[in-house]
PDB file of N, CA and C in Angstrom:
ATOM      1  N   UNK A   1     -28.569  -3.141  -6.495  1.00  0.00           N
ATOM      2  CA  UNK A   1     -28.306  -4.075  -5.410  1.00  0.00           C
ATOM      3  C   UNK A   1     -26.828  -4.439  -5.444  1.00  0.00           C
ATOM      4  N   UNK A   2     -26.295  -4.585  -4.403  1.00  0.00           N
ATOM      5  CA  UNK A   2     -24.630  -4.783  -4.189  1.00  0.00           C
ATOM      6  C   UNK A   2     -24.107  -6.199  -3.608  1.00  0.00           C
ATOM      7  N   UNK A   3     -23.668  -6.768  -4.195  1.00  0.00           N
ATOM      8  CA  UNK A   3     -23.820  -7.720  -2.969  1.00  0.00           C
ATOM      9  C   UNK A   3     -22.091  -7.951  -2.004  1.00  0.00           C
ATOM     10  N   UNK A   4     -22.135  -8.925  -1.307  1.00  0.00           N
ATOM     11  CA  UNK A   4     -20.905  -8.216  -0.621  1.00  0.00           C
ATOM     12  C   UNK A   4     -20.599 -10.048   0.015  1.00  0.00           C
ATOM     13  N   UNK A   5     -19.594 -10.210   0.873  1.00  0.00           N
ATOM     14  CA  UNK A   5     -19.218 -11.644   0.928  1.00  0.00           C
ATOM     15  C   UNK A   5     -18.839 -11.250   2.335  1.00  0.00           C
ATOM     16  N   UNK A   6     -19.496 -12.503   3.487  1.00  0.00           N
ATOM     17  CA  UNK A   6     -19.030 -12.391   4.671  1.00  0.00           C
ATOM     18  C   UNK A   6     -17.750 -13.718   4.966  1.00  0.00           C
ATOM     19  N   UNK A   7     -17.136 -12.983   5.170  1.00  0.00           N
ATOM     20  CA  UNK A   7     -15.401 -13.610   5.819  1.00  0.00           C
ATOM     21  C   UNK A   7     -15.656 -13.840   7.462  1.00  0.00           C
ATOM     22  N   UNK A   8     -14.411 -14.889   7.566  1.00  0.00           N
ATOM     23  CA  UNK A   8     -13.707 -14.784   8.904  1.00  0.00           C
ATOM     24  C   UNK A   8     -12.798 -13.604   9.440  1.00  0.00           C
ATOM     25  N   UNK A   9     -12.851 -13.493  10.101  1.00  0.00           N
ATOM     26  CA  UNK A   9     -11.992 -11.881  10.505  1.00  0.00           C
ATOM     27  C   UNK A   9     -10.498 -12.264   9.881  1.00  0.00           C
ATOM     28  N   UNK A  10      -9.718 -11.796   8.878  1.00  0.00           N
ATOM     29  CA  UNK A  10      -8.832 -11.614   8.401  1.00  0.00           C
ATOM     30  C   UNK A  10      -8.671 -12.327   6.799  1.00  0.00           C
ATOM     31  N   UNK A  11      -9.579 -12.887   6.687  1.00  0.00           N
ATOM     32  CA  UNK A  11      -9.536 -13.594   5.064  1.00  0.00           C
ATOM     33  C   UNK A  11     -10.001 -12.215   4.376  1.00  0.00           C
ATOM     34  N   UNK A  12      -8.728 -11.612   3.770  1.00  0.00           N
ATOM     35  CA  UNK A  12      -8.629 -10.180   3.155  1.00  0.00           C
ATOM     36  C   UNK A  12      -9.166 -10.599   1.684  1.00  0.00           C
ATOM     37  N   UNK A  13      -8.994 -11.602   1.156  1.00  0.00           N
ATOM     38  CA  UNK A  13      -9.254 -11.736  -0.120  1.00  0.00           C
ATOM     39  C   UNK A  13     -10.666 -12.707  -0.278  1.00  0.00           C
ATOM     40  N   UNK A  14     -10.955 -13.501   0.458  1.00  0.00           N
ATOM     41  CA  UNK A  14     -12.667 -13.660   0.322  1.00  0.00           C
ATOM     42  C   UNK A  14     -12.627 -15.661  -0.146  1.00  0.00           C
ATOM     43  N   UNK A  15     -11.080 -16.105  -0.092  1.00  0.00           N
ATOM     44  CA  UNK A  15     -11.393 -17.092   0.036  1.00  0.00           C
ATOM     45  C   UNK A  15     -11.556 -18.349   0.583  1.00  0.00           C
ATOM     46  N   UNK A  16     -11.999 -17.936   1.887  1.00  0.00           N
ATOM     47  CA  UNK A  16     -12.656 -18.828   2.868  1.00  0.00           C
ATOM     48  C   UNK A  16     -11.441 -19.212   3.604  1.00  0.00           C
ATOM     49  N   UNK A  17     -10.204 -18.979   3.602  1.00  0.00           N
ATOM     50  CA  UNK A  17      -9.493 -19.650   4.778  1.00  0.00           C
ATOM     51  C   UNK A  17      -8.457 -18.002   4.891  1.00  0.00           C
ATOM     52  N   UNK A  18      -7.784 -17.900   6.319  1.00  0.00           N
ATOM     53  CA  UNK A  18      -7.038 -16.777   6.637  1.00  0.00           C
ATOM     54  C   UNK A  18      -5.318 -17.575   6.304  1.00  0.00           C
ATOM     55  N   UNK A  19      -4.974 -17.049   4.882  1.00  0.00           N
ATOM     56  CA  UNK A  19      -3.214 -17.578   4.919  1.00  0.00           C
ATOM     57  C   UNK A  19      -2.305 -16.696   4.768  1.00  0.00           C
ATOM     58  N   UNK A  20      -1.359 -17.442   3.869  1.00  0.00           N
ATOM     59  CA  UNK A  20      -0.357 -16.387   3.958  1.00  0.00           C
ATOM     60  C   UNK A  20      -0.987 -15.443   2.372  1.00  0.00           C
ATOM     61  N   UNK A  21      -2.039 -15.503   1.978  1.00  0.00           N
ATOM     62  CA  UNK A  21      -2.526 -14.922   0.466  1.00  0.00           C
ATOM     63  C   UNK A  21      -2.766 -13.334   1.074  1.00  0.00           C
ATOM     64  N   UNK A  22      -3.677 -13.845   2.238  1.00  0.00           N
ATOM     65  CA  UNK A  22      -4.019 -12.954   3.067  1.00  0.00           C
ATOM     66  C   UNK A  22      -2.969 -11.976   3.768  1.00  0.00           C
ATOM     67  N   UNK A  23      -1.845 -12.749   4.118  1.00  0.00           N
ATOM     68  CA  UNK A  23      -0.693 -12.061   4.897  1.00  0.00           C
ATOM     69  C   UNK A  23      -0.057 -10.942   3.511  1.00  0.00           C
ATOM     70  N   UNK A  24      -0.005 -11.209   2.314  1.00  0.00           N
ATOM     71  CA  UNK A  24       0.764 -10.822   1.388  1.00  0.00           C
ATOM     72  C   UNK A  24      -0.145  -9.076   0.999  1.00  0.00           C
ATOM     73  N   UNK A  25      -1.763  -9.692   0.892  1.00  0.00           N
ATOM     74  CA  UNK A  25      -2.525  -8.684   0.664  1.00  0.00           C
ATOM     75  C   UNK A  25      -1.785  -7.295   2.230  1.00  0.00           C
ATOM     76  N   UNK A  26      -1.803  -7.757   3.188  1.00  0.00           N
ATOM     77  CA  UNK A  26      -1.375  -6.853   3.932  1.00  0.00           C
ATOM     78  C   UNK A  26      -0.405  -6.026   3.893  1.00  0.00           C
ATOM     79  N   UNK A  27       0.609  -7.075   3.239  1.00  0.00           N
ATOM     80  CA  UNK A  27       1.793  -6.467   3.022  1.00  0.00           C
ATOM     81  C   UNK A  27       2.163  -5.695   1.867  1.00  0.00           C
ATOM     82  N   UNK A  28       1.136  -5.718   0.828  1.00  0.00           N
ATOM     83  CA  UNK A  28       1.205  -4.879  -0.068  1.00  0.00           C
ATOM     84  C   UNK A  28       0.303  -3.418   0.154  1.00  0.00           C
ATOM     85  N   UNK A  29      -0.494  -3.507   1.018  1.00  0.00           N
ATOM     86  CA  UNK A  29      -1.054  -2.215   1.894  1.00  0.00           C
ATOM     87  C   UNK A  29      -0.464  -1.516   2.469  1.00  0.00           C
ATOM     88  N   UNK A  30       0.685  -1.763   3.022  1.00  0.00           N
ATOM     89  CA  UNK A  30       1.644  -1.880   4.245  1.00  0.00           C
ATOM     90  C   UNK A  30       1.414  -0.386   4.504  1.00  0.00           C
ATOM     91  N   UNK A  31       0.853   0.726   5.439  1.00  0.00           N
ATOM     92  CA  UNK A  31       1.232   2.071   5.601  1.00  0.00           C
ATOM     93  C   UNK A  31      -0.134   2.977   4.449  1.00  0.00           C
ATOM     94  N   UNK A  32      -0.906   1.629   4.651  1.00  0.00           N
ATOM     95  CA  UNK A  32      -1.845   2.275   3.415  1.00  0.00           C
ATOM     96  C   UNK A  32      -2.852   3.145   4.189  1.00  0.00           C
ATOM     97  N   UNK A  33      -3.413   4.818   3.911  1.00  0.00           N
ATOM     98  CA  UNK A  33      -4.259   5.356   4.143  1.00  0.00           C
ATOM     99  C   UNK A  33      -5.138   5.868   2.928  1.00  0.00           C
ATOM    100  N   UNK A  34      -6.315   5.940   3.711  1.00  0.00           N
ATOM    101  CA  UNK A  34      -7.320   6.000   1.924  1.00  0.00           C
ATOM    102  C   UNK A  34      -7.073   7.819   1.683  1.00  0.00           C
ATOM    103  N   UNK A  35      -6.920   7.883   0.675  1.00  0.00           N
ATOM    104  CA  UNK A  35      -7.085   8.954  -0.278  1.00  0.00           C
ATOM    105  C   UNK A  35      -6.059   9.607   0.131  1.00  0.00           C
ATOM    106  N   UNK A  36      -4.620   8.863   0.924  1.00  0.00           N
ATOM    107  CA  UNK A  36      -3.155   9.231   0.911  1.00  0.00           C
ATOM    108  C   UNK A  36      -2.091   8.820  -0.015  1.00  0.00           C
ATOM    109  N   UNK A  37      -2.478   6.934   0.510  1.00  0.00           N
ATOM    110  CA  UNK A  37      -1.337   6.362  -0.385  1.00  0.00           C
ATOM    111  C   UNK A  37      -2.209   5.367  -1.498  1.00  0.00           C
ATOM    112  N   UNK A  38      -1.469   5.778  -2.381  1.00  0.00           N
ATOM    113  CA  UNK A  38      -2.142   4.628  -3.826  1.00  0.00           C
ATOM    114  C   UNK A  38      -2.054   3.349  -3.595  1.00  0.00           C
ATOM    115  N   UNK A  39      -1.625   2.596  -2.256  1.00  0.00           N
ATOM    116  CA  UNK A  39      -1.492   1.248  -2.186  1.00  0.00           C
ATOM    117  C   UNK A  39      -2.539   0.945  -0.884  1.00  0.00           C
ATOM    118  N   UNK A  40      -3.542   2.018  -0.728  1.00  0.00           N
ATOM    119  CA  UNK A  40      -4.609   1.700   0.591  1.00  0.00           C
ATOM    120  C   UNK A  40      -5.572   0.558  -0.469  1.00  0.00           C
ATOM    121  N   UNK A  41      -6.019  -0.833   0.631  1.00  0.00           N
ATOM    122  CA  UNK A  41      -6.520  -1.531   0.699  1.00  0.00           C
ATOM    123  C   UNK A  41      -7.762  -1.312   1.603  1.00  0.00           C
ATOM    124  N   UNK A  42      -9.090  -1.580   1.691  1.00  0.00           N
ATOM    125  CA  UNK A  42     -10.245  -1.376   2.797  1.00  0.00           C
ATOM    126  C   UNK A  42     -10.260  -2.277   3.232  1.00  0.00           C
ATOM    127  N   UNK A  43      -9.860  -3.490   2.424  1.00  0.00           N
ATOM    128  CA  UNK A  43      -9.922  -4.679   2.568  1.00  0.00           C
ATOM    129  C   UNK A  43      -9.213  -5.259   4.004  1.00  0.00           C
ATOM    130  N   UNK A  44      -8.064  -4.518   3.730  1.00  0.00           N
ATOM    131  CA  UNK A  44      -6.633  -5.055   4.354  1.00  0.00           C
ATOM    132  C   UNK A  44      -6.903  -4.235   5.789  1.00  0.00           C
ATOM    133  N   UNK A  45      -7.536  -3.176   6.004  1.00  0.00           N
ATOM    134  CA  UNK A  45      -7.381  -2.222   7.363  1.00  0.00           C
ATOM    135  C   UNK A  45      -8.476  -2.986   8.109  1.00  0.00           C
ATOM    136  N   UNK A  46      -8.027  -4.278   8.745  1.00  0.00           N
ATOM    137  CA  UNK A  46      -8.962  -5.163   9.649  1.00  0.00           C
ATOM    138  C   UNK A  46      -9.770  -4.250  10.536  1.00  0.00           C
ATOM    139  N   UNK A  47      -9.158  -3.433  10.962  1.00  0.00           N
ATOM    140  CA  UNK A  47      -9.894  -2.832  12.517  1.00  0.00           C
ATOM    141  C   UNK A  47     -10.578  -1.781  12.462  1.00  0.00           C
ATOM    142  N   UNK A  48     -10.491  -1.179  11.015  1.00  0.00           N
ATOM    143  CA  UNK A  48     -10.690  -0.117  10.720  1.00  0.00           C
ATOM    144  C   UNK A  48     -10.453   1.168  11.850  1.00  0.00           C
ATOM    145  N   UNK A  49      -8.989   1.316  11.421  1.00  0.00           N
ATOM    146  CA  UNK A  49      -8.615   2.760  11.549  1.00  0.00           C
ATOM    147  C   UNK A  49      -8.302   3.631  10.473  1.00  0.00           C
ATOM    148  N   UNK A  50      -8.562   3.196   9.096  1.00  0.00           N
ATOM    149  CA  UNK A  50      -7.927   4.255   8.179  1.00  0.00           C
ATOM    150  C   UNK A  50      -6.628   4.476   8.333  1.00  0.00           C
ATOM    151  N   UNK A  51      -6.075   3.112   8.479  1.00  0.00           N
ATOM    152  CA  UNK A  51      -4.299   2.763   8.352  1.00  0.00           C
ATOM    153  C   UNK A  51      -4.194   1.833   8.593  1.00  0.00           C
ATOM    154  N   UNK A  52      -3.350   0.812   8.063  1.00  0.00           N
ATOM    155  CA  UNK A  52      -2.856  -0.737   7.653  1.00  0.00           C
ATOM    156  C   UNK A  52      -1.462  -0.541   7.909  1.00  0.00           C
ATOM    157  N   UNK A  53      -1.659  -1.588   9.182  1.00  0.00           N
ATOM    158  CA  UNK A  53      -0.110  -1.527  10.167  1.00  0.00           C
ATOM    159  C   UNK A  53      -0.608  -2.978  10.271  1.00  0.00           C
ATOM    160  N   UNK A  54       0.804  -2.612  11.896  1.00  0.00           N
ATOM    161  CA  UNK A  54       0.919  -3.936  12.383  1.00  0.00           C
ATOM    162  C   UNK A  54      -0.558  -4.686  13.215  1.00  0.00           C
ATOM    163  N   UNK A  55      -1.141  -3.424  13.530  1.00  0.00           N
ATOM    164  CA  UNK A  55      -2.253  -4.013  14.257  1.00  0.00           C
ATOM    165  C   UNK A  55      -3.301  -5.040  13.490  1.00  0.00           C
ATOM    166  N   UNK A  56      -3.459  -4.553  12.450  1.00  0.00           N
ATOM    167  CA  UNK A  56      -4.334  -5.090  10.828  1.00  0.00           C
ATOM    168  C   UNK A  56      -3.555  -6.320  11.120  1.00  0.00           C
ATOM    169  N   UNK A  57      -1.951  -6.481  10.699  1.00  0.00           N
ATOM    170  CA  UNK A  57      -1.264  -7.914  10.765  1.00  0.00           C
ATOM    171  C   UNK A  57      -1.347  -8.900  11.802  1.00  0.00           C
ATOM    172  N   UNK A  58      -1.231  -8.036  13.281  1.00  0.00           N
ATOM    173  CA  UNK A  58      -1.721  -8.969  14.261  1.00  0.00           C
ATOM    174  C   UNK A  58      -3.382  -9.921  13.999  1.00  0.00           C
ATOM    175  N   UNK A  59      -4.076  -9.055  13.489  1.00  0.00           N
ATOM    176  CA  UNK A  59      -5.255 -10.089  13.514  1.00  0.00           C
ATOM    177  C   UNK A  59      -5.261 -11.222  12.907  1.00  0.00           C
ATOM    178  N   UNK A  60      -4.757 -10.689  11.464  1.00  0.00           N
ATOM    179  CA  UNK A  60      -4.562 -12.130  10.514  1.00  0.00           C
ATOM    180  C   UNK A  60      -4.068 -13.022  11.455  1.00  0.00           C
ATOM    181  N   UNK A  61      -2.618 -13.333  12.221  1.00  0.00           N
ATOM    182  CA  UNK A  61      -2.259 -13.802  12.933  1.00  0.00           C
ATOM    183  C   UNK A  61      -3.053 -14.160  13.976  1.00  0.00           C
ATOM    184  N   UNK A  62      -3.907 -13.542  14.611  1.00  0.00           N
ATOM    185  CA  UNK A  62      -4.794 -14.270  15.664  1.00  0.00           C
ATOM    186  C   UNK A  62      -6.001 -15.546  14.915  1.00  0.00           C
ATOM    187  N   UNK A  63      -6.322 -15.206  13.342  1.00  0.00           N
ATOM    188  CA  UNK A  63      -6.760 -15.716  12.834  1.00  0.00           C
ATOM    189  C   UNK A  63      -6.168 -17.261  11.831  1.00  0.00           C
ATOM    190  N   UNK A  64      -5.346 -17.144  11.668  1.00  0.00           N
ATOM    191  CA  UNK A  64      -4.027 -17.988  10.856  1.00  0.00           C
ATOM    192  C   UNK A  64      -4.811 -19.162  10.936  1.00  0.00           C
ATOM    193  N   UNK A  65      -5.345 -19.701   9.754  1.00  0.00           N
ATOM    194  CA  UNK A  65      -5.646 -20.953   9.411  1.00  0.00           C
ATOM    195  C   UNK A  65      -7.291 -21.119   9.334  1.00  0.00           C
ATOM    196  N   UNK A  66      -7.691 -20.336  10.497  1.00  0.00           N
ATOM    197  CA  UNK A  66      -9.527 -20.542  10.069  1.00  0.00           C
ATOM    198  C   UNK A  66      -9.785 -20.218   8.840  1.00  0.00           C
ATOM    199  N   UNK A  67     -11.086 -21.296   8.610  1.00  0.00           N
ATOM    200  CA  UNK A  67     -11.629 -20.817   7.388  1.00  0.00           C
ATOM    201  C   UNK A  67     -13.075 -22.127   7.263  1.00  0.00           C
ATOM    202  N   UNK A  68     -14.190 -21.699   6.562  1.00  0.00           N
ATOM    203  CA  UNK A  68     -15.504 -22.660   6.750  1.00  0.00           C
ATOM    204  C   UNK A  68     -16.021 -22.684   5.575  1.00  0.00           C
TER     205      UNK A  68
END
């Protein structure tokens, strides 16, 4: 059994509010593709395209501050 943690759309790290912890996780992804670059995050590719850009960053940003 696995268990798994439901977020607000952009809380990359799981703890309940979208900040800048979250902004940093992105930015250490930055250009990340899985089984390309050693710095891909699943976490971090919000939209899932199998790449962590700006679009991934825009969400955090649409999200900035929620959290429950």
């Amino acid at each position: 059994k696995k268990d798994f943690v439901v977020t607000v759309m952009g809380d990359i790290n799981g703890d309940k509010v979208v900040d800048i912890l979250d902004g940093v996780k992105i930015a250490l992804a930055w250009n990340g593709q899985p089984g390309l670059t050693p710095q891909w995050n699943v976490a971090a590719d919000i939209n899932h395209d199998n790449f962590t850009d700006i679009l991934d960053g825009v969400r955090i940003g649409l999200h900035w501050g929620e959290n429950w």
